[in-house]
N, C-alpha and C. Protein backbone atom coordinates (compact mmCIF):
# COMPACT_ATOMS: atom_id res chain seq x y z
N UNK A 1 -47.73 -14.41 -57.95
CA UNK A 1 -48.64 -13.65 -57.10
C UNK A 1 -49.99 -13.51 -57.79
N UNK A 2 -50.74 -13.68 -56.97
CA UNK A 2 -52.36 -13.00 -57.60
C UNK A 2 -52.37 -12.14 -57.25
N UNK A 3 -52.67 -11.11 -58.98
CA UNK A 3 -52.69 -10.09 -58.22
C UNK A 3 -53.94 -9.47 -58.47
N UNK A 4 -55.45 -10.47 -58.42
CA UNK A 4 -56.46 -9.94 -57.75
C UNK A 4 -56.82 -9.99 -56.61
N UNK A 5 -55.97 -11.06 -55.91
CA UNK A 5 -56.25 -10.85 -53.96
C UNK A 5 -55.46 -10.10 -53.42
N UNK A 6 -53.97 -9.50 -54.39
CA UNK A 6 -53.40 -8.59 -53.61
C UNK A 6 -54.11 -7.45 -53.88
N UNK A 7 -54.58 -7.64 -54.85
CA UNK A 7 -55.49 -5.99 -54.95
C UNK A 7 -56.53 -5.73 -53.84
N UNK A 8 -56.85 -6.71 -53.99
CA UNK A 8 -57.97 -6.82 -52.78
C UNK A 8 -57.77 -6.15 -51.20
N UNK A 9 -56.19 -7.20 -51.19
CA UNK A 9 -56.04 -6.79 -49.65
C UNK A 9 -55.38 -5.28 -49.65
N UNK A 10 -54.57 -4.98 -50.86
CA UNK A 10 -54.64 -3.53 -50.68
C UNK A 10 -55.48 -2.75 -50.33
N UNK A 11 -56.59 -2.69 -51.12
CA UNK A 11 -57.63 -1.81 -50.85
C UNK A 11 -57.95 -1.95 -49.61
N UNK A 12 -58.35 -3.12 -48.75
CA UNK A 12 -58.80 -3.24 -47.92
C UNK A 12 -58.08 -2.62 -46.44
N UNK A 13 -56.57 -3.29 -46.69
CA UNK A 13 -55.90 -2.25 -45.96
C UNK A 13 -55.54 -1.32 -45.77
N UNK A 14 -55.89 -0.33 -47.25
CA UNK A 14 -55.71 1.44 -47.48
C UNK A 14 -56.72 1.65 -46.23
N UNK A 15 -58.06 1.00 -46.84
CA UNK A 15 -59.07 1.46 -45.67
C UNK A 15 -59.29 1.36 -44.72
N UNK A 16 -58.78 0.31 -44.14
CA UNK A 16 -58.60 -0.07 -42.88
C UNK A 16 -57.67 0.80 -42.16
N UNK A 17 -56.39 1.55 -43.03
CA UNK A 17 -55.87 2.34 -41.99
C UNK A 17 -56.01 3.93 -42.62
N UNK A 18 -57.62 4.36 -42.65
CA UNK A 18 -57.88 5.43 -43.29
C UNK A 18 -57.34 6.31 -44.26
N UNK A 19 -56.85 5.71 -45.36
CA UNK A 19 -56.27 6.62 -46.67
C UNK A 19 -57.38 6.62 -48.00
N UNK A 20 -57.61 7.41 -48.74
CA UNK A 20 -57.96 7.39 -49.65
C UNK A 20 -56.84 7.00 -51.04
N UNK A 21 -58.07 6.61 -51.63
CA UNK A 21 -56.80 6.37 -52.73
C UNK A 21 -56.03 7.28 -53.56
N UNK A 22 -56.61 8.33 -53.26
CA UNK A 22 -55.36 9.70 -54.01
C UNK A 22 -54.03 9.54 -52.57
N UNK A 23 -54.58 9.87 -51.63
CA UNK A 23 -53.67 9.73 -50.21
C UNK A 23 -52.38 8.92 -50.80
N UNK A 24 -53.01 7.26 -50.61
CA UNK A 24 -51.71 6.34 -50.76
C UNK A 24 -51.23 6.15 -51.99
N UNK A 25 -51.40 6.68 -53.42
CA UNK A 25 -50.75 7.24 -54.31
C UNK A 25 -49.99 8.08 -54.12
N UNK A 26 -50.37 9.37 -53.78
CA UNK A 26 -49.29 10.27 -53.30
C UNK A 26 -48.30 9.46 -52.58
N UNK A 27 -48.82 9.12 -51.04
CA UNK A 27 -47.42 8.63 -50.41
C UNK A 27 -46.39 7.69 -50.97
N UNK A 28 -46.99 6.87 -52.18
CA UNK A 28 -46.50 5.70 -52.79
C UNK A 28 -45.61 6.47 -53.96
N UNK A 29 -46.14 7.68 -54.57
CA UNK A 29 -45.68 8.00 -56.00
C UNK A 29 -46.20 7.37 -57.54
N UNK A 30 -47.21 6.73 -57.12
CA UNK A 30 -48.07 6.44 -58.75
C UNK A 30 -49.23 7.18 -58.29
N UNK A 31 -49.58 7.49 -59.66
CA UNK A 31 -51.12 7.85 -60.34
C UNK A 31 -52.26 7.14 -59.42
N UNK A 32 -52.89 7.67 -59.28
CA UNK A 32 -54.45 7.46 -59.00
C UNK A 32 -55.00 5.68 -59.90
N UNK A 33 -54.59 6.08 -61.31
CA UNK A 33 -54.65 5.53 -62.23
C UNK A 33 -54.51 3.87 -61.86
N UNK A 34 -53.01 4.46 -61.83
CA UNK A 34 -51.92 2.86 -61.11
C UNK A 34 -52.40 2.49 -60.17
N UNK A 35 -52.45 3.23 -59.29
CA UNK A 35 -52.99 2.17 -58.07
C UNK A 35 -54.85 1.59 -57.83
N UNK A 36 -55.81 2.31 -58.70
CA UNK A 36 -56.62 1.63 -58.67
C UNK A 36 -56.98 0.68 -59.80
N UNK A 37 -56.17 0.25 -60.86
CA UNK A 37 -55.52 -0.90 -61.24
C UNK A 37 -55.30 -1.90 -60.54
N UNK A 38 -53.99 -1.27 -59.86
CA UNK A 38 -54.18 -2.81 -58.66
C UNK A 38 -54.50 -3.18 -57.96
N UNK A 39 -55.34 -1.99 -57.32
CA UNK A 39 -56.83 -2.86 -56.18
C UNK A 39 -57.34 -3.35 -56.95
N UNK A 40 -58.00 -3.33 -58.39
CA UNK A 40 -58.88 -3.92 -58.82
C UNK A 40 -58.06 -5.43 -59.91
N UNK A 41 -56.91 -5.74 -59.22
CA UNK A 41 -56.35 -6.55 -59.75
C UNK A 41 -55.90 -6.76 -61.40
N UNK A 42 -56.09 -5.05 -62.15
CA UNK A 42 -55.62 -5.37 -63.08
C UNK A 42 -54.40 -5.05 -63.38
N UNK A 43 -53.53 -4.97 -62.53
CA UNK A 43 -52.15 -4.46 -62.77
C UNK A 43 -51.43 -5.13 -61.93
N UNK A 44 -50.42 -5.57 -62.30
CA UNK A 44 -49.07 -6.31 -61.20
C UNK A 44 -48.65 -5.21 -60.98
N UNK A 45 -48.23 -5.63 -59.08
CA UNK A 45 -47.42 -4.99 -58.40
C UNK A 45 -45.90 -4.98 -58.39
N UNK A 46 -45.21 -3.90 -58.95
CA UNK A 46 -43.52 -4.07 -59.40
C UNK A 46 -43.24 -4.33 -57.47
N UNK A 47 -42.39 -4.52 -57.11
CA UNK A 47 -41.82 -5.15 -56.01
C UNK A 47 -41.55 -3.40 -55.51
N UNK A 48 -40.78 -2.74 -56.28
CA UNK A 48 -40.51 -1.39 -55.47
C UNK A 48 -42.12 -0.55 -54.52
N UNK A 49 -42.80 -0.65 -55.78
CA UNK A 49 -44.42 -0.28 -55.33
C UNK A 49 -44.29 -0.91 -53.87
N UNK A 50 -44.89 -2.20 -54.13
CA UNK A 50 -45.07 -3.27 -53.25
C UNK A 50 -44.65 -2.91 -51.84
N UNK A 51 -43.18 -2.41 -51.61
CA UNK A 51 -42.20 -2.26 -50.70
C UNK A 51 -42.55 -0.95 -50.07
N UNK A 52 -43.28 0.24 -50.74
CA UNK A 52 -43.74 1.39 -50.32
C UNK A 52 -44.95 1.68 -49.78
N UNK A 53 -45.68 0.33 -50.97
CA UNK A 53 -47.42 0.24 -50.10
C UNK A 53 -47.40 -0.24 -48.23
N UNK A 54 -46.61 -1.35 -48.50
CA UNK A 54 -46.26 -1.92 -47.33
C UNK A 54 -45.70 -0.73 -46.56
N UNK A 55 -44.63 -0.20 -46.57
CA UNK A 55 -43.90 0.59 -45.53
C UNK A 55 -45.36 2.17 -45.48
N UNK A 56 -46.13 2.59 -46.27
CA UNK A 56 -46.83 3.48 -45.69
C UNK A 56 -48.02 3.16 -44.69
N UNK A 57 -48.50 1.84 -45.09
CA UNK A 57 -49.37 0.78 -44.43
C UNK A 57 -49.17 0.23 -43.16
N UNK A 58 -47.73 0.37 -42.99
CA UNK A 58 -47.38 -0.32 -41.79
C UNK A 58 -47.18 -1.45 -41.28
N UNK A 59 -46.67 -2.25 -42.56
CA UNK A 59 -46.84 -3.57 -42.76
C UNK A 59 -45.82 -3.95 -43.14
N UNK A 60 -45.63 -5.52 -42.84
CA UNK A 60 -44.30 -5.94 -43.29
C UNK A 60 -45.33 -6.43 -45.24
N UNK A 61 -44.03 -6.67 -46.10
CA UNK A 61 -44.93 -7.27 -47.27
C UNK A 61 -45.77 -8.67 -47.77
N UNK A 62 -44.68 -9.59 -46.79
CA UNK A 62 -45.20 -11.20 -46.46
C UNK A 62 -46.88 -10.99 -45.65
N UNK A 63 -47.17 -9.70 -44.50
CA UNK A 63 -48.29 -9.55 -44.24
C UNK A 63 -49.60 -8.90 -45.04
N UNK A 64 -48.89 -8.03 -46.22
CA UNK A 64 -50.03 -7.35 -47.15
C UNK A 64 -50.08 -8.72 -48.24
N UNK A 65 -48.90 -9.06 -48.59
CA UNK A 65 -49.61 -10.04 -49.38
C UNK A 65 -50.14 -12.08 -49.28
N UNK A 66 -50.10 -11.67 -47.96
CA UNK A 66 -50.39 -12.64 -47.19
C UNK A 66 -49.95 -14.16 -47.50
N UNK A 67 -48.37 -14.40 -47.58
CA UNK A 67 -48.00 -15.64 -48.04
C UNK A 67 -48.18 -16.84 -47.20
N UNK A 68 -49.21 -16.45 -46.22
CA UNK A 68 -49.17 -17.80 -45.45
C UNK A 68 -50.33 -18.96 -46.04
N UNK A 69 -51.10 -18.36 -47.55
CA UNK A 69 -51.55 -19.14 -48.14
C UNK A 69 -50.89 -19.80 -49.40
């Protein structure tokens, strides 16, 4: 995984469905810390994360991290 375009599309989709990033930490359960790490692609996403970003997002995970490339 890259995980500077998944960072990317995280962020993009926090905002897109109006959360701040304390917001989808909370709902997720990491730090502020952690998760703007991995918008900014310096942190891999553990799969559990991954599975929570997605389910508060509203997304399946093949769509946040967009494997159709």
């Amino acid at each position: 995984m890259d995980t500077k375009r998944i960072g990317l599309r995280v962020r993009a989709f926090r905002k897109l469905k109006g959360y701040t990033q304390q917001e989808l930490a909370d709902y997720v359960g990491v730090s502020l810390a952690v998760l703007g790490a991995v918008e900014r692609g310096n942190r891999r996403l553990e799969d559990k994360i991954l599975n929570k970003i997605a389910d508060v997002l509203d997304m399946s995970v093949a769509e946040l991290i967009d494997m159709s490339e």
